[in-house]
Protein backbone atom coordinates (compact mmCIF):
# COMPACT_ATOMS: atom_id res chain seq x y z
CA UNK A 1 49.56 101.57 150.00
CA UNK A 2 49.06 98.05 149.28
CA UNK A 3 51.70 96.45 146.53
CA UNK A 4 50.41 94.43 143.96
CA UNK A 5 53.23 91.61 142.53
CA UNK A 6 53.28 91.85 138.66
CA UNK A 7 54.97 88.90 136.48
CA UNK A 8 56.23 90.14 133.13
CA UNK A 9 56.28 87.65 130.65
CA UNK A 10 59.06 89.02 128.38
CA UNK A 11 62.38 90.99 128.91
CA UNK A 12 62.78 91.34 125.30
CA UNK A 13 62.37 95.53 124.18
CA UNK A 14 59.08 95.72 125.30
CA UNK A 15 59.46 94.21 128.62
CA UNK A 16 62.50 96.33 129.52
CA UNK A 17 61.58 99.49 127.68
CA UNK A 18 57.99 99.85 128.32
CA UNK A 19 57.07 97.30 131.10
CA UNK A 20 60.18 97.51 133.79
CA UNK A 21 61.30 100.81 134.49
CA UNK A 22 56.89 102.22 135.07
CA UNK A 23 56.60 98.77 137.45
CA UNK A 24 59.73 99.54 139.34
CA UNK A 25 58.97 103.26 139.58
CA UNK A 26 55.62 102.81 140.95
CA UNK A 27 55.42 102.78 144.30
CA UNK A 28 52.06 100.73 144.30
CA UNK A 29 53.33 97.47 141.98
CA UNK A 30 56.35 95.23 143.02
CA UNK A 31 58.56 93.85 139.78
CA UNK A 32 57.85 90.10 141.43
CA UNK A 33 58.61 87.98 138.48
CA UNK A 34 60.20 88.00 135.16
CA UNK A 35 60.17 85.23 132.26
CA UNK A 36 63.50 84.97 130.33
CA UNK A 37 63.75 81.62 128.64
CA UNK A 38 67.09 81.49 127.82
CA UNK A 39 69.01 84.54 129.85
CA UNK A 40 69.59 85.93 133.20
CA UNK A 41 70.40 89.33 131.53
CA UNK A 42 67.43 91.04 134.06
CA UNK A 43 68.65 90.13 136.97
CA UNK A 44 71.57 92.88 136.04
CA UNK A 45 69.14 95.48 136.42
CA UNK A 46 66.51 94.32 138.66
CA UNK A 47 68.39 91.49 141.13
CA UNK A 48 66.24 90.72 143.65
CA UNK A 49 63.26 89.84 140.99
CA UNK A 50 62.08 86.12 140.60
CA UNK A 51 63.97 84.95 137.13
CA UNK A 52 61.24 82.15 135.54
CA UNK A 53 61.71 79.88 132.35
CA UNK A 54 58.03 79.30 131.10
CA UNK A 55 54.49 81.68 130.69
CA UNK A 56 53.44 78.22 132.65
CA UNK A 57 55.15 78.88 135.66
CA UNK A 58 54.67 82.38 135.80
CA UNK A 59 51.00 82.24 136.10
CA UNK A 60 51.27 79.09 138.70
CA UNK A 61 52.96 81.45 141.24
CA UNK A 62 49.81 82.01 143.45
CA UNK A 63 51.80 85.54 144.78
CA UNK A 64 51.35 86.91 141.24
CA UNK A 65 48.45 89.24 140.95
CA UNK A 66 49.13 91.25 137.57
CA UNK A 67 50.74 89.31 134.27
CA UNK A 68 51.59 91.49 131.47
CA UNK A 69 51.41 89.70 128.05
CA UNK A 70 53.74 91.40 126.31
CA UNK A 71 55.18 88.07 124.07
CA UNK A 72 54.80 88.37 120.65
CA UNK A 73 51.23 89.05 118.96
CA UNK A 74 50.52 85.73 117.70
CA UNK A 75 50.65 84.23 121.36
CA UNK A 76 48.30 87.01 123.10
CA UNK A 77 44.93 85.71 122.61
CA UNK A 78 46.45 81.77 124.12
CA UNK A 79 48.19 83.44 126.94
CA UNK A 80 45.66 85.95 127.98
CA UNK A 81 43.04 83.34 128.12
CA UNK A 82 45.79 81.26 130.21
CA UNK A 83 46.39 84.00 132.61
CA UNK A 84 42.79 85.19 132.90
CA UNK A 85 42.12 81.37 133.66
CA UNK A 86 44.75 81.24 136.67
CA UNK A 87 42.89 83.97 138.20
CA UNK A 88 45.32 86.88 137.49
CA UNK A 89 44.78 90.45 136.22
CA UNK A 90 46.19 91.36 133.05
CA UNK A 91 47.73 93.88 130.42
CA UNK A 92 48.54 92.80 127.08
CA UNK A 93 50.31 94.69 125.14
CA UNK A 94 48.94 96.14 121.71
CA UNK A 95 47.45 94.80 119.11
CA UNK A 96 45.23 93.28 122.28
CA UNK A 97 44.07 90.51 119.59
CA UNK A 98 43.95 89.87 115.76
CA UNK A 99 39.97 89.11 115.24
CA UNK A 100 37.33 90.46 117.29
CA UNK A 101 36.06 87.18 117.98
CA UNK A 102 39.39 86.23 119.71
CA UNK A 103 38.68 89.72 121.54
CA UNK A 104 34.98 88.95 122.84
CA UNK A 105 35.98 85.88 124.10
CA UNK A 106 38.55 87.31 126.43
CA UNK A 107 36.46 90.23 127.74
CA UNK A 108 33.91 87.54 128.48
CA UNK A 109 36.18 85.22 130.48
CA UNK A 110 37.54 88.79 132.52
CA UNK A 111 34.44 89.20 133.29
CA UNK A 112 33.40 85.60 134.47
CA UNK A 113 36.56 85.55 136.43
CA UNK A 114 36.01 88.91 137.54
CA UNK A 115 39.32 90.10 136.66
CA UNK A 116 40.97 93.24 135.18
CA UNK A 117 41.87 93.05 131.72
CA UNK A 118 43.18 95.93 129.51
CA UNK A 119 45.71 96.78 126.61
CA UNK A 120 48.60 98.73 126.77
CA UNK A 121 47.79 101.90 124.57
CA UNK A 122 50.71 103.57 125.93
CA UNK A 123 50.71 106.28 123.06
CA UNK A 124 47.50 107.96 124.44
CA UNK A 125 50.05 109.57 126.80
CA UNK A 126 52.73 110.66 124.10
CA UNK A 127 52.99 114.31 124.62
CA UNK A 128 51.83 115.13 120.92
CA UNK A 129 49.03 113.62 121.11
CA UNK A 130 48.06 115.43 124.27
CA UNK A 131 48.66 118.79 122.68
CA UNK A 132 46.64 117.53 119.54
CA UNK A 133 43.94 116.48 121.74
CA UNK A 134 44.22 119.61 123.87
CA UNK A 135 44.33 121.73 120.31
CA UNK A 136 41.24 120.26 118.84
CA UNK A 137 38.87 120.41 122.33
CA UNK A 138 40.15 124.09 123.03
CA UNK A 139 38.66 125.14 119.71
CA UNK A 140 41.03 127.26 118.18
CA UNK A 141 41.03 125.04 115.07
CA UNK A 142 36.88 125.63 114.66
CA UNK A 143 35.30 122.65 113.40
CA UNK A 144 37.79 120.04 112.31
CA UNK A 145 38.00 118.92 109.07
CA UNK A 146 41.07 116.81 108.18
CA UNK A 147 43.41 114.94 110.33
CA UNK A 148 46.74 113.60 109.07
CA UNK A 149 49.10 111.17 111.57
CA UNK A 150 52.07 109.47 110.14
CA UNK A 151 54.86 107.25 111.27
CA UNK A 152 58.01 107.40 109.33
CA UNK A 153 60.68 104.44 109.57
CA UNK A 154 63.65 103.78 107.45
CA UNK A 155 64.78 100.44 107.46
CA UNK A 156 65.22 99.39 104.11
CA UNK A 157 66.54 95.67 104.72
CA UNK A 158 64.59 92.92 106.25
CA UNK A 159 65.60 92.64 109.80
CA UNK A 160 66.79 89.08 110.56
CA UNK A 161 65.52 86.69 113.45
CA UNK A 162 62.75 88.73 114.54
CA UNK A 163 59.32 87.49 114.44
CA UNK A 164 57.90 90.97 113.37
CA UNK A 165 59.38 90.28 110.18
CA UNK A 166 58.16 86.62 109.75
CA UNK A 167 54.40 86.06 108.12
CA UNK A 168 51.56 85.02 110.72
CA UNK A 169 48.35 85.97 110.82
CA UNK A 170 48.47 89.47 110.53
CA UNK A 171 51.57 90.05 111.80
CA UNK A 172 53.40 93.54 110.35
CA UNK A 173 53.09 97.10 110.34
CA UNK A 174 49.56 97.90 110.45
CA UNK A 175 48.53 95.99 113.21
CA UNK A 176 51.88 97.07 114.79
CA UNK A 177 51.66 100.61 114.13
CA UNK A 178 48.24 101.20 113.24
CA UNK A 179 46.86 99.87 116.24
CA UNK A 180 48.14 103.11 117.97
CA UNK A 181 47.05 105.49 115.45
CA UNK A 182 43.45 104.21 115.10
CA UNK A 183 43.22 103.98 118.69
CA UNK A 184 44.23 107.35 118.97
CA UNK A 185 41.58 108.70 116.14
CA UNK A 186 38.84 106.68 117.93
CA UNK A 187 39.95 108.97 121.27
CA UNK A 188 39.49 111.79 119.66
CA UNK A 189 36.39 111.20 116.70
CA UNK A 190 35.03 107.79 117.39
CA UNK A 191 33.99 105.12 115.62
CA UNK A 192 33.93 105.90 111.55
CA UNK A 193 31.28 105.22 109.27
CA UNK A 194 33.40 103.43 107.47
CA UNK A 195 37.41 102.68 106.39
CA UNK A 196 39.32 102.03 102.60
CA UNK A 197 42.88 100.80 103.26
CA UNK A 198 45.56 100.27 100.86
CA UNK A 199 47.73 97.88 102.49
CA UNK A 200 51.54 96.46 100.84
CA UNK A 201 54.79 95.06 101.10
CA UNK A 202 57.15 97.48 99.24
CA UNK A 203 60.40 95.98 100.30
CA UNK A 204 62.15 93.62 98.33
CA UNK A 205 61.11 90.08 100.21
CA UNK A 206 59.29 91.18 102.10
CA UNK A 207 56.98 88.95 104.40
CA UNK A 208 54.84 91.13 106.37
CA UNK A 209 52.85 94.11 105.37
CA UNK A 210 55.44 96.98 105.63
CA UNK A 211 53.10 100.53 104.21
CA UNK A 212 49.59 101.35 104.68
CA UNK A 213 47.65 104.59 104.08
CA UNK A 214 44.17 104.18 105.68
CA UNK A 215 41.30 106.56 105.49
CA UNK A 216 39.08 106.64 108.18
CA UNK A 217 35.64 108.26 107.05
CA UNK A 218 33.64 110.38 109.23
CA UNK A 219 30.37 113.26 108.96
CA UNK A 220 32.75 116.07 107.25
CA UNK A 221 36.16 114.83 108.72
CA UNK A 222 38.44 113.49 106.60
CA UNK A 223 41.21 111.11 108.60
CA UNK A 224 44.66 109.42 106.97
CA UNK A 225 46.66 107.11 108.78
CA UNK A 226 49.52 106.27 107.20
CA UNK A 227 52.86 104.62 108.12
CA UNK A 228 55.95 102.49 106.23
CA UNK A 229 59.55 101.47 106.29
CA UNK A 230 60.77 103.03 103.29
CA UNK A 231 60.01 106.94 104.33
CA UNK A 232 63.75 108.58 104.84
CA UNK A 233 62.86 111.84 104.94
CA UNK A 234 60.30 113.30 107.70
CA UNK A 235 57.27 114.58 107.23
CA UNK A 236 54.60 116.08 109.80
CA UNK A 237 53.99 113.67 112.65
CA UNK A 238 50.28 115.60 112.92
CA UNK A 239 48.58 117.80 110.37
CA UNK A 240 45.40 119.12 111.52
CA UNK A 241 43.08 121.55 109.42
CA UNK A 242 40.26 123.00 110.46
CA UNK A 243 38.01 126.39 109.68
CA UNK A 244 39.84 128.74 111.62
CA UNK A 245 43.17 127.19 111.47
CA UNK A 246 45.68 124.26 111.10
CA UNK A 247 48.07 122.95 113.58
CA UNK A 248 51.61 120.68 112.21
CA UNK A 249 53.22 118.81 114.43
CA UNK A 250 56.78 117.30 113.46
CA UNK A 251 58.67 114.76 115.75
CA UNK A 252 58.32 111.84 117.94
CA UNK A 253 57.26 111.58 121.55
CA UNK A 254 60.95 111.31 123.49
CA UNK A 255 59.70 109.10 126.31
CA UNK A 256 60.73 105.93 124.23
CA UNK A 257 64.20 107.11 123.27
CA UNK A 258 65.05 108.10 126.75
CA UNK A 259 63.80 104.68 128.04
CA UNK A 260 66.14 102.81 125.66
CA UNK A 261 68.64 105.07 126.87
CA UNK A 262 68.42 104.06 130.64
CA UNK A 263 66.77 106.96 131.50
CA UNK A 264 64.11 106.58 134.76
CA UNK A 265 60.98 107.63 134.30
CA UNK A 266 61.19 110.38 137.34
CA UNK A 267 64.27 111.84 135.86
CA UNK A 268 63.61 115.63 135.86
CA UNK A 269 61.64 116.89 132.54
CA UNK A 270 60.60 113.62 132.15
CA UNK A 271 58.48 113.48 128.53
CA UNK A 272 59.58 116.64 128.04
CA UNK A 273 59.74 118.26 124.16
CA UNK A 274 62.76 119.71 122.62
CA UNK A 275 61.67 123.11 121.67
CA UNK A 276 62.86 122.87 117.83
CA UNK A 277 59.87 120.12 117.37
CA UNK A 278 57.03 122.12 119.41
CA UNK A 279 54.23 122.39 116.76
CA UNK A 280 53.16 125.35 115.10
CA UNK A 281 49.59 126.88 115.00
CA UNK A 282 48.34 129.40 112.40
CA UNK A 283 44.89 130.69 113.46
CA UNK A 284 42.51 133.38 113.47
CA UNK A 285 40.30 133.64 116.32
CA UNK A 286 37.86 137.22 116.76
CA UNK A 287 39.68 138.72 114.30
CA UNK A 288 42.87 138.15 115.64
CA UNK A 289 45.82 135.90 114.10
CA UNK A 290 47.81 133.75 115.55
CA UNK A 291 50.69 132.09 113.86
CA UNK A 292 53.51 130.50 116.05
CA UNK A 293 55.08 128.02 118.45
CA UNK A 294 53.14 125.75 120.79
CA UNK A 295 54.66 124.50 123.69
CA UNK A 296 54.15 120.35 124.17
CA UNK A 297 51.94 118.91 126.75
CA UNK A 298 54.64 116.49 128.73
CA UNK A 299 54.17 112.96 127.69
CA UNK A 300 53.69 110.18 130.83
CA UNK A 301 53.42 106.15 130.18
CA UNK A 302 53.18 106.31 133.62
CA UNK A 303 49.37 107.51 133.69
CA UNK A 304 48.78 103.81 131.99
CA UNK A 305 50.24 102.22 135.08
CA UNK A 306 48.90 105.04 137.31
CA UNK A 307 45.13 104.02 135.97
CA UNK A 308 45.61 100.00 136.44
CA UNK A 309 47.13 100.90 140.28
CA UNK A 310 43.50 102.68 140.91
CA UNK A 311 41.53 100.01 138.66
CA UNK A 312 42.65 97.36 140.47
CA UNK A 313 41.76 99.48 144.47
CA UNK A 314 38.80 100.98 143.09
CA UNK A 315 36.74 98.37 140.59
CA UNK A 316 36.40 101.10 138.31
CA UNK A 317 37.75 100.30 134.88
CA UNK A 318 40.74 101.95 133.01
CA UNK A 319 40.00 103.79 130.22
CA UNK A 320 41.99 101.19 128.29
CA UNK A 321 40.25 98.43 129.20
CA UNK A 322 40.09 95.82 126.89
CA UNK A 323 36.07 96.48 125.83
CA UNK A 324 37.28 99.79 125.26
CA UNK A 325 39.92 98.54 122.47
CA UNK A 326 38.18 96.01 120.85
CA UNK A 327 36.97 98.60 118.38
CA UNK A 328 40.30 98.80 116.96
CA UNK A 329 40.68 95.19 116.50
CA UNK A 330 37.34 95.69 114.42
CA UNK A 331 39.02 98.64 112.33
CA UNK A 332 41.88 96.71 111.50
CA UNK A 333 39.77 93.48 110.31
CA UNK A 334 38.14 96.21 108.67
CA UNK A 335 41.39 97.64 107.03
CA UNK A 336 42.11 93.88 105.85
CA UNK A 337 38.74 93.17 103.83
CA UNK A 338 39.11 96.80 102.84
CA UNK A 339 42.47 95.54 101.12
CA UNK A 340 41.31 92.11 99.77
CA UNK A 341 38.24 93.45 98.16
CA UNK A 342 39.72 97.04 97.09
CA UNK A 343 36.94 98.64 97.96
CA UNK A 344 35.26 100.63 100.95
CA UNK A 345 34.25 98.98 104.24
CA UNK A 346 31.54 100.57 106.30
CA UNK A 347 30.67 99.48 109.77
């Protein structure tokens, strides 16, 4: 199996939550490279990687094949088109851009420079959202006709020296959070007919949107998004309703926490659920009803990397290649005007 070097251009939570532990795991990619301006903190874990200063000299190293962007959002669109430029393959991590102008021009230059370039959608692989998926294509729900996905966080205090938290460009929650959500409704319905957002900063001094409830409009499906900091008390991760039956999911995907914990990702009942938080489904199907416990689908980030490994052998794009995103960066523009007009926005 050939190795492909990958530089990572951030050890911050991303790089060695996310990024790290999938590279080092996978027996096709090589952790060559990591940028860390100001620490040597990752060569504790990973010693024998190349410790860099700059994005600059990351993407000079000619034995670099794969960059991850994963620096914060306002610098993606500069350092993608940087990377793309040097001739390297690239992830970036989500939101992939903040217009869809920003996004065109990317895919375009990929394509010139015949590179790979995708965006790290990791939550397609949380284990609730492969039951839900699994749950709506199996039919046991009948025709769908409402689907509910919420994020709960309590943090009721403006976390300090954090650029999440400082106002740029549309730097906050919904392009945060929402950009998994709608990509995840766009897996499973599409592209809407159209999108009203109610957008806001609820927390005292606030500087970046920090609540959104979006509805997502489809042919007899009604879809709410909605997410914010100020939500102590959980509610259903999923709700799904359709005419033979609904399906709640409570709970969060445990891959993350297990990641911050140290965990590796082969660890034994990796993704696995705890059973208290498998969903419940209440259906009637030939007469019959059903109303209990469903065991969750194992979640796996490492599909994502699995997918780039054979993109980059095969030519064959990964499903979250970056033309296959930009639709979210066109929802979320969307949810904006939506906001500043206070009306509907169809597509």
């Amino acid at each position: 199996m050939e190795t492909i070097n990958v530089g990572l251009a951030s050890f911050g939570m991303s790089g060695a939550v996310f990024h790290a532990p999938f590279i080092s795991h996978h027996p096709g990619f090589k952790l060559y490279a990591i940028v860390q301006r100001h620490s040597d903190s990752a060569l504790t874990r990973y010693p024998n990687v190349k410790l860099m200063r700059s994005f600059e000299e990351l993407i000079a190293d000619k034995s670099i094949q794969l960059v991850i962007v994963n620096t914060p959002d306002v610098t993606h669109y500069m350092y993608v088109k940087q990377a793309l430029t040097a001739g390297k393959h690239v992830i970036v991590e989500k939101p992939f851009v903040f217009t869809v102008r920003e996004g065109e021009e990317l895919i375009k230059l990929a394509e010139k420079q015949n590179r790979m370039l995708c965006v790290f959608q990791n939550r397609r692989w949380d284990g609730d959202f492969l039951t839900v998926k699994q749950m709506i294509a199996s039919g046991v729900l009948g025709r769908v006709v409402e689907f509910q996905s919420a994020y709960q966080r309590y943090r009721n205090y403006i976390q300090p020296n954090t650029w999440k938290e400082k106002a740029d460009k549309h730097v906050g929650l919904t392009y945060n959070l929402g950009s998994h959500m709608i990509d995840q409704t766009i897996v499973l319905f599409g592209i809407p007919q159209s999108i009203y957002a109610d957008i806001d900063r609820l927390r005292e001094g606030s500087e970046v949107d920090d609540y959104y409830q979006i509805h997502l409009h489809y042919p007899k499906i009604k879809v709410t998004l909605r997410a914010g900091y100020l939500m102590r008390e959980e509610t259903p991760r999923y709700m799904i309703h359709g005419t033979n039956g609904s399906f709640v999911k409570y709970g969060l995907d445990p891959q993350e926490e297990a990641l911050k914990a140290g965990l590796c990702p082969a660890s034994p009942d990796w993704g696995k659920d705890e059973e208290r938080t498998y969903g419940t489904l209440n259906t009637e199907l030939n007469g019959l009803h059903f109303r209990g416990k469903i065991e969750t689908i194992s979640g796996n980030y490492q599909a994502f990397y699995e997918e780039v490994y054979l993109s980059l052998h095969t030519g064959k794009k990964p499903t979250t290649d970056a033309s296959s995103v930009l639709p979210v960066i066109r929802i979320l523009e969307a949810a904006f005007e939506s906001k500043e007009k206070k009306q509907e926005v169809s597509f």
